[in-house]
N, C-alpha and C. Protein backbone atom coordinates (compact mmCIF):
# COMPACT_ATOMS: atom_id res chain seq x y z
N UNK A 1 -14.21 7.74 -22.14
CA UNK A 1 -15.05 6.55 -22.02
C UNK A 1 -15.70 6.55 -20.64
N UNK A 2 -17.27 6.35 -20.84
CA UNK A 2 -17.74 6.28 -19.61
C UNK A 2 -18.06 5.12 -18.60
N UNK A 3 -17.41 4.83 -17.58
CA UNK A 3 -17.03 3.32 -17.37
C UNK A 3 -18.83 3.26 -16.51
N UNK A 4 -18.91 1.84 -16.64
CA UNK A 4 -20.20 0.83 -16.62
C UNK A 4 -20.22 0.98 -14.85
N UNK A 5 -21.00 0.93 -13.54
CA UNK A 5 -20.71 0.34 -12.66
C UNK A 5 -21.52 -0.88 -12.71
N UNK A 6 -20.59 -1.76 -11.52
CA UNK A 6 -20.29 -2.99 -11.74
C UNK A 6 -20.75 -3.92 -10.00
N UNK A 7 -21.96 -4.13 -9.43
CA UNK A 7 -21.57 -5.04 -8.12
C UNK A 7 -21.46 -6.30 -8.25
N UNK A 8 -20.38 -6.49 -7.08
CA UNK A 8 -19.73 -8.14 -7.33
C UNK A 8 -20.13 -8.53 -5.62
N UNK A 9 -20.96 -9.19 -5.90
CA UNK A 9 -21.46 -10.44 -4.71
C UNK A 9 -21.08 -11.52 -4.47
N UNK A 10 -20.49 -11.77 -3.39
CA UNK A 10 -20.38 -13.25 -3.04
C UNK A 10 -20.39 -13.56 -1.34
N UNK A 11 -20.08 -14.96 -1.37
CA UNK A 11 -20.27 -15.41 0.06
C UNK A 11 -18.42 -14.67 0.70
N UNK A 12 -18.66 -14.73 1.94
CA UNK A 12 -17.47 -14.08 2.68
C UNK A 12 -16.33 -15.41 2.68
N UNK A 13 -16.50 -16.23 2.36
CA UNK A 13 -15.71 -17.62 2.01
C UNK A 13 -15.23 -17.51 0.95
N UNK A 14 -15.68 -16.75 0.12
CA UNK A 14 -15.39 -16.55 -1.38
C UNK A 14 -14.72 -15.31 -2.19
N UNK A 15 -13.93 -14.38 -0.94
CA UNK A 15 -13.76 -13.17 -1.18
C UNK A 15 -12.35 -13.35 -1.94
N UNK A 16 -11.63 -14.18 -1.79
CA UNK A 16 -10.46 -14.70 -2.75
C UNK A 16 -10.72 -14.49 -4.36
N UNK A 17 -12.18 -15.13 -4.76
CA UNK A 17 -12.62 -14.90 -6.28
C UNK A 17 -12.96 -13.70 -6.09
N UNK A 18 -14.09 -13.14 -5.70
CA UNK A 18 -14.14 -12.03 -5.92
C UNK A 18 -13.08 -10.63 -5.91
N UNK A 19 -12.11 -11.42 -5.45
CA UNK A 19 -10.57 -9.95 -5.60
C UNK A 19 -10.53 -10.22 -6.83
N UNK A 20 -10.37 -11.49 -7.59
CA UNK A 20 -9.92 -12.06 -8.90
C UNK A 20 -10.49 -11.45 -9.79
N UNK A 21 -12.10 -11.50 -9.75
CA UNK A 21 -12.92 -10.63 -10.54
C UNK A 21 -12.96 -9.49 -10.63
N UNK A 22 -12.78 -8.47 -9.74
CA UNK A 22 -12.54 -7.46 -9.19
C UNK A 22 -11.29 -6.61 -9.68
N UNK A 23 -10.66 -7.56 -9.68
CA UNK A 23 -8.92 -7.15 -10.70
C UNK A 23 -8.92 -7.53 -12.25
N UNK A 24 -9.84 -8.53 -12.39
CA UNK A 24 -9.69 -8.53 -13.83
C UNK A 24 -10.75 -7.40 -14.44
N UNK A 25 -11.55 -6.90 -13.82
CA UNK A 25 -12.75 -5.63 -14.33
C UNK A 25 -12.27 -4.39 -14.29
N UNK A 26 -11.62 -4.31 -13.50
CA UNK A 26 -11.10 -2.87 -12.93
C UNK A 26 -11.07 -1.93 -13.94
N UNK A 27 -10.26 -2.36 -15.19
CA UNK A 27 -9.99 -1.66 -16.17
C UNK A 27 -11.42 -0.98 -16.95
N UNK A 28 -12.08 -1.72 -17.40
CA UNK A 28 -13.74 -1.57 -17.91
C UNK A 28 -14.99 -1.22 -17.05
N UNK A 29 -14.85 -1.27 -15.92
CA UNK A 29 -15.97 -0.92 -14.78
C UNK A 29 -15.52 -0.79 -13.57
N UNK A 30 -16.46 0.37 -13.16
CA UNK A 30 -16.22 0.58 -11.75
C UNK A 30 -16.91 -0.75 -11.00
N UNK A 31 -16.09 -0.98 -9.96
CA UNK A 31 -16.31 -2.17 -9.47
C UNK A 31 -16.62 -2.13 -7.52
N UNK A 32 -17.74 -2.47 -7.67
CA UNK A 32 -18.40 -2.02 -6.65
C UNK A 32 -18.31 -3.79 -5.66
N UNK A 33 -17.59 -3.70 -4.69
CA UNK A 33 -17.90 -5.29 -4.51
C UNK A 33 -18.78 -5.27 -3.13
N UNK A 34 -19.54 -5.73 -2.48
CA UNK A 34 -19.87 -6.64 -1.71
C UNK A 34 -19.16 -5.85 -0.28
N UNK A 35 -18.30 -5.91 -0.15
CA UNK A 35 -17.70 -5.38 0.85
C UNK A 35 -17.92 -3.79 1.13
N UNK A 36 -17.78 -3.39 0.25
CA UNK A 36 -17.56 -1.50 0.35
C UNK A 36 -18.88 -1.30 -0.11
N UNK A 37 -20.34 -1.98 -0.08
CA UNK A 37 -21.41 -1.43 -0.56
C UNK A 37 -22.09 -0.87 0.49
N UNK A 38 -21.91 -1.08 1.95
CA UNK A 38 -22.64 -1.05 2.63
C UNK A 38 -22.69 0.14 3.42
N UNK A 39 -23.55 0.80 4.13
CA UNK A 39 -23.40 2.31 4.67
C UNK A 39 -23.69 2.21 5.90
N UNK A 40 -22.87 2.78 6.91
CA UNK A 40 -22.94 2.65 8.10
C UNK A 40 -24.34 3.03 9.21
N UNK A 41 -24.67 4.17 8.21
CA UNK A 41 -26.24 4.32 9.12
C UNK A 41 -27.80 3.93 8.14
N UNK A 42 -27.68 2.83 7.44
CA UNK A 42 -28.50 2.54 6.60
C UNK A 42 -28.36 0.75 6.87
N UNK A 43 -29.81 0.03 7.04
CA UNK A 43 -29.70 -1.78 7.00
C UNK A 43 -29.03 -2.09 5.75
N UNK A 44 -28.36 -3.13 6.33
CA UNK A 44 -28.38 -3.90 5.24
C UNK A 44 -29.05 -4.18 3.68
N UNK A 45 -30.23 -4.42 3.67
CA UNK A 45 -31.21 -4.55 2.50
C UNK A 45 -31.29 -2.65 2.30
N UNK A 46 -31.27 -1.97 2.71
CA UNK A 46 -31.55 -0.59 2.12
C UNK A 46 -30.00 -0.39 1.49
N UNK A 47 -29.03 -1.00 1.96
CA UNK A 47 -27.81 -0.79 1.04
C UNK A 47 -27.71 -1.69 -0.22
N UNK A 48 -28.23 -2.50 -0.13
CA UNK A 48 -28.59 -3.60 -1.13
C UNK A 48 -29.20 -2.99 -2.29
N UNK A 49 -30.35 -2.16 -1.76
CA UNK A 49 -31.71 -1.74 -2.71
C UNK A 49 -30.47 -0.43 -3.71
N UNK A 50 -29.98 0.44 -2.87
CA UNK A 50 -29.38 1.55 -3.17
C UNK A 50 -28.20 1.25 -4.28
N UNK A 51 -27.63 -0.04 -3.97
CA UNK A 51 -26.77 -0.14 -5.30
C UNK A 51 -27.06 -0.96 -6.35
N UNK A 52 -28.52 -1.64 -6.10
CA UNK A 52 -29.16 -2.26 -7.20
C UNK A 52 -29.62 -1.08 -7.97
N UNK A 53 -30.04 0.01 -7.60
CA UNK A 53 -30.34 1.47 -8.04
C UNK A 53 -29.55 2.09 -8.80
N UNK A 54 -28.25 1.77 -8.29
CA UNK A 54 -26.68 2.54 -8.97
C UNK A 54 -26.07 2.30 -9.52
N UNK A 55 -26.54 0.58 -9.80
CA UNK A 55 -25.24 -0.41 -10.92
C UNK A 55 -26.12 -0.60 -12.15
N UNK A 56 -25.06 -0.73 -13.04
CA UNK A 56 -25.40 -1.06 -14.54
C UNK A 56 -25.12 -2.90 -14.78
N UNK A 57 -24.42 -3.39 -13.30
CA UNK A 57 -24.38 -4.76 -13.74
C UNK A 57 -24.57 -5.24 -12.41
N UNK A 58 -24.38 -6.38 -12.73
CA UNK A 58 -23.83 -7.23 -11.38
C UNK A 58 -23.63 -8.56 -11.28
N UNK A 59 -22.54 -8.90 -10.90
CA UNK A 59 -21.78 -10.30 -10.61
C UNK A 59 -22.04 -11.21 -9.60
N UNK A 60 -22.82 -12.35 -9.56
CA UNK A 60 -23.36 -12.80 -7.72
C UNK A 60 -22.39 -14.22 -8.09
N UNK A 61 -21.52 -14.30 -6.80
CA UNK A 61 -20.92 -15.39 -7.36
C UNK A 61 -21.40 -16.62 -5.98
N UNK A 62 -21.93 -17.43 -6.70
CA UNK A 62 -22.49 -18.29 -6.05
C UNK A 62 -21.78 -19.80 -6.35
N UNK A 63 -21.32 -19.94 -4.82
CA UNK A 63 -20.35 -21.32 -5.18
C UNK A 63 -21.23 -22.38 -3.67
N UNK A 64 -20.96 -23.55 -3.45
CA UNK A 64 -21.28 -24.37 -2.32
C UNK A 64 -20.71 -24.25 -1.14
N UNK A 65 -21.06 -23.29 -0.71
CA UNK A 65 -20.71 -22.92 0.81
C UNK A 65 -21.71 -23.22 1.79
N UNK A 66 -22.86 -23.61 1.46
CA UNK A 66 -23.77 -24.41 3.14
C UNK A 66 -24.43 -25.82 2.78
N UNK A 67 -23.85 -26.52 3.61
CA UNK A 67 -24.20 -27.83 3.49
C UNK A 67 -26.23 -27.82 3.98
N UNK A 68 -26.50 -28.48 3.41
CA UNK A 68 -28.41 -27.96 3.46
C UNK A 68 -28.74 -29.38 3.77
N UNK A 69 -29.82 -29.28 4.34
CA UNK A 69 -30.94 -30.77 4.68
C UNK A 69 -32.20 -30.44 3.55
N UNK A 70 -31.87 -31.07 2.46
CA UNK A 70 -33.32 -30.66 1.31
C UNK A 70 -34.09 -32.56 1.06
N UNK A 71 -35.19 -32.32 1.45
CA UNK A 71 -35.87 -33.69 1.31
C UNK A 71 -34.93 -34.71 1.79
N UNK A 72 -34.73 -34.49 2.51
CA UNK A 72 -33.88 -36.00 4.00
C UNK A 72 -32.49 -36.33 2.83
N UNK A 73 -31.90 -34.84 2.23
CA UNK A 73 -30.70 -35.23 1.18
C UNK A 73 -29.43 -34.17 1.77
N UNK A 74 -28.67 -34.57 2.24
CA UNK A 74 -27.72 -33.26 2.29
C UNK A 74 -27.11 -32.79 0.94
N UNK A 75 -27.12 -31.35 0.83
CA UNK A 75 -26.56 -31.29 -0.41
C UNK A 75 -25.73 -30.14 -0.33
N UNK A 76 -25.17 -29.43 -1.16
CA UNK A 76 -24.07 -28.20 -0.83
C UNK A 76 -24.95 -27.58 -1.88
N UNK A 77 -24.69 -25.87 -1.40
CA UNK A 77 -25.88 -24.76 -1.92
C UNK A 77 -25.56 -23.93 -1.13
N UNK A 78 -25.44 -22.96 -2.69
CA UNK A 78 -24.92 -21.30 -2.39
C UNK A 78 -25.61 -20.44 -1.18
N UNK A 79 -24.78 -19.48 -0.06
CA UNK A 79 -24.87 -19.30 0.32
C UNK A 79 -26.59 -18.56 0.01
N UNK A 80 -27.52 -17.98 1.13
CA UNK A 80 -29.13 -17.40 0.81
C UNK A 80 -28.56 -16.19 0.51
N UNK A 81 -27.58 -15.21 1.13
CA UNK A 81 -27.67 -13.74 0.51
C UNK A 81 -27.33 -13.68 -0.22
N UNK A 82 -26.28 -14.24 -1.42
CA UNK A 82 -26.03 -14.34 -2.84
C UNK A 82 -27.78 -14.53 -3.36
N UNK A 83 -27.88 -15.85 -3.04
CA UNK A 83 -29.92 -15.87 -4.18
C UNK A 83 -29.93 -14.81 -3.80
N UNK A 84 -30.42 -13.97 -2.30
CA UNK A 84 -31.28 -13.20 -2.31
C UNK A 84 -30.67 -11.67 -3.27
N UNK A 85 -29.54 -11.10 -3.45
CA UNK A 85 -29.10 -10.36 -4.12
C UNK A 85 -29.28 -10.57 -5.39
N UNK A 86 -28.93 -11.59 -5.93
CA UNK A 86 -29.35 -12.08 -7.46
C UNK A 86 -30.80 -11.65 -7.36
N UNK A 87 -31.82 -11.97 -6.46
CA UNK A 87 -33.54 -11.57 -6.95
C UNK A 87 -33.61 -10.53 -6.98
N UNK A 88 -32.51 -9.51 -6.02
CA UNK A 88 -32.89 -8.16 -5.61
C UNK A 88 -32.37 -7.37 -7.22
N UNK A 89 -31.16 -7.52 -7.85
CA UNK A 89 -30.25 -7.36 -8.65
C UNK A 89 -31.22 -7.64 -10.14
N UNK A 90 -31.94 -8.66 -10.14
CA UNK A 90 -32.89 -8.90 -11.29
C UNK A 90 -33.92 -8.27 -11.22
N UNK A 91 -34.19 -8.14 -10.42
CA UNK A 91 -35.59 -7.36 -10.49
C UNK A 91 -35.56 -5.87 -10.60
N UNK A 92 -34.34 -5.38 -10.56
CA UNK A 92 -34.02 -4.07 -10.47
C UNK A 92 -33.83 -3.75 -12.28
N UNK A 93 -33.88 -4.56 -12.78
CA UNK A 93 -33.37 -4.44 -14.32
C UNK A 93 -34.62 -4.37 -14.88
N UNK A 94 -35.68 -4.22 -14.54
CA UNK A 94 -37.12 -4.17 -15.14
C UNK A 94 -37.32 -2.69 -15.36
């Protein structure tokens, strides 16, 4: 069986779920998380681009980790590099 790969995104506040997810996949997909994606002589976003390139899925787990000022409202909202991985991650599926 040829296993699926798999990136799992989340905020660094949130790396507790993502072990969770991470352990419950293990068995069915290689599981690429967030942490171990990144390459030491390559930015950030070019490691981003490279495993949106390499995965067959991906998991962005987006929970209320920044308190925001939106129209004079405070509100709680997922960390920006989760969205921004989710756009990078969708758009890669075209």
């Amino acid at each position: 069986m040829a296993y699926k790969r798999l990136f799992i995104g989340s905020s660094a506040e949130q790396l507790a779920i993502l072990s969770k997810v991470e352990e419950e996949l293990k068995d069915v997909a290689i599981c690429i998380p967030w942490t171990k994606a990144f390459s030491i002589n390559k930015s950030a976003l070019d490691s981003l681009i490279k495993q949106a390139k390499l995965s067959d899925y991906a998991i962005l787990i987006a929970t209320k980790d920044d308190l925001v000022k939106k129209r004079s409202k405070k509100v709680l909202s997922p960390r920006d590099n989760v969205i921004l991985e989710f756009g990078l991650f969708l758009g890669a599926t075209s």
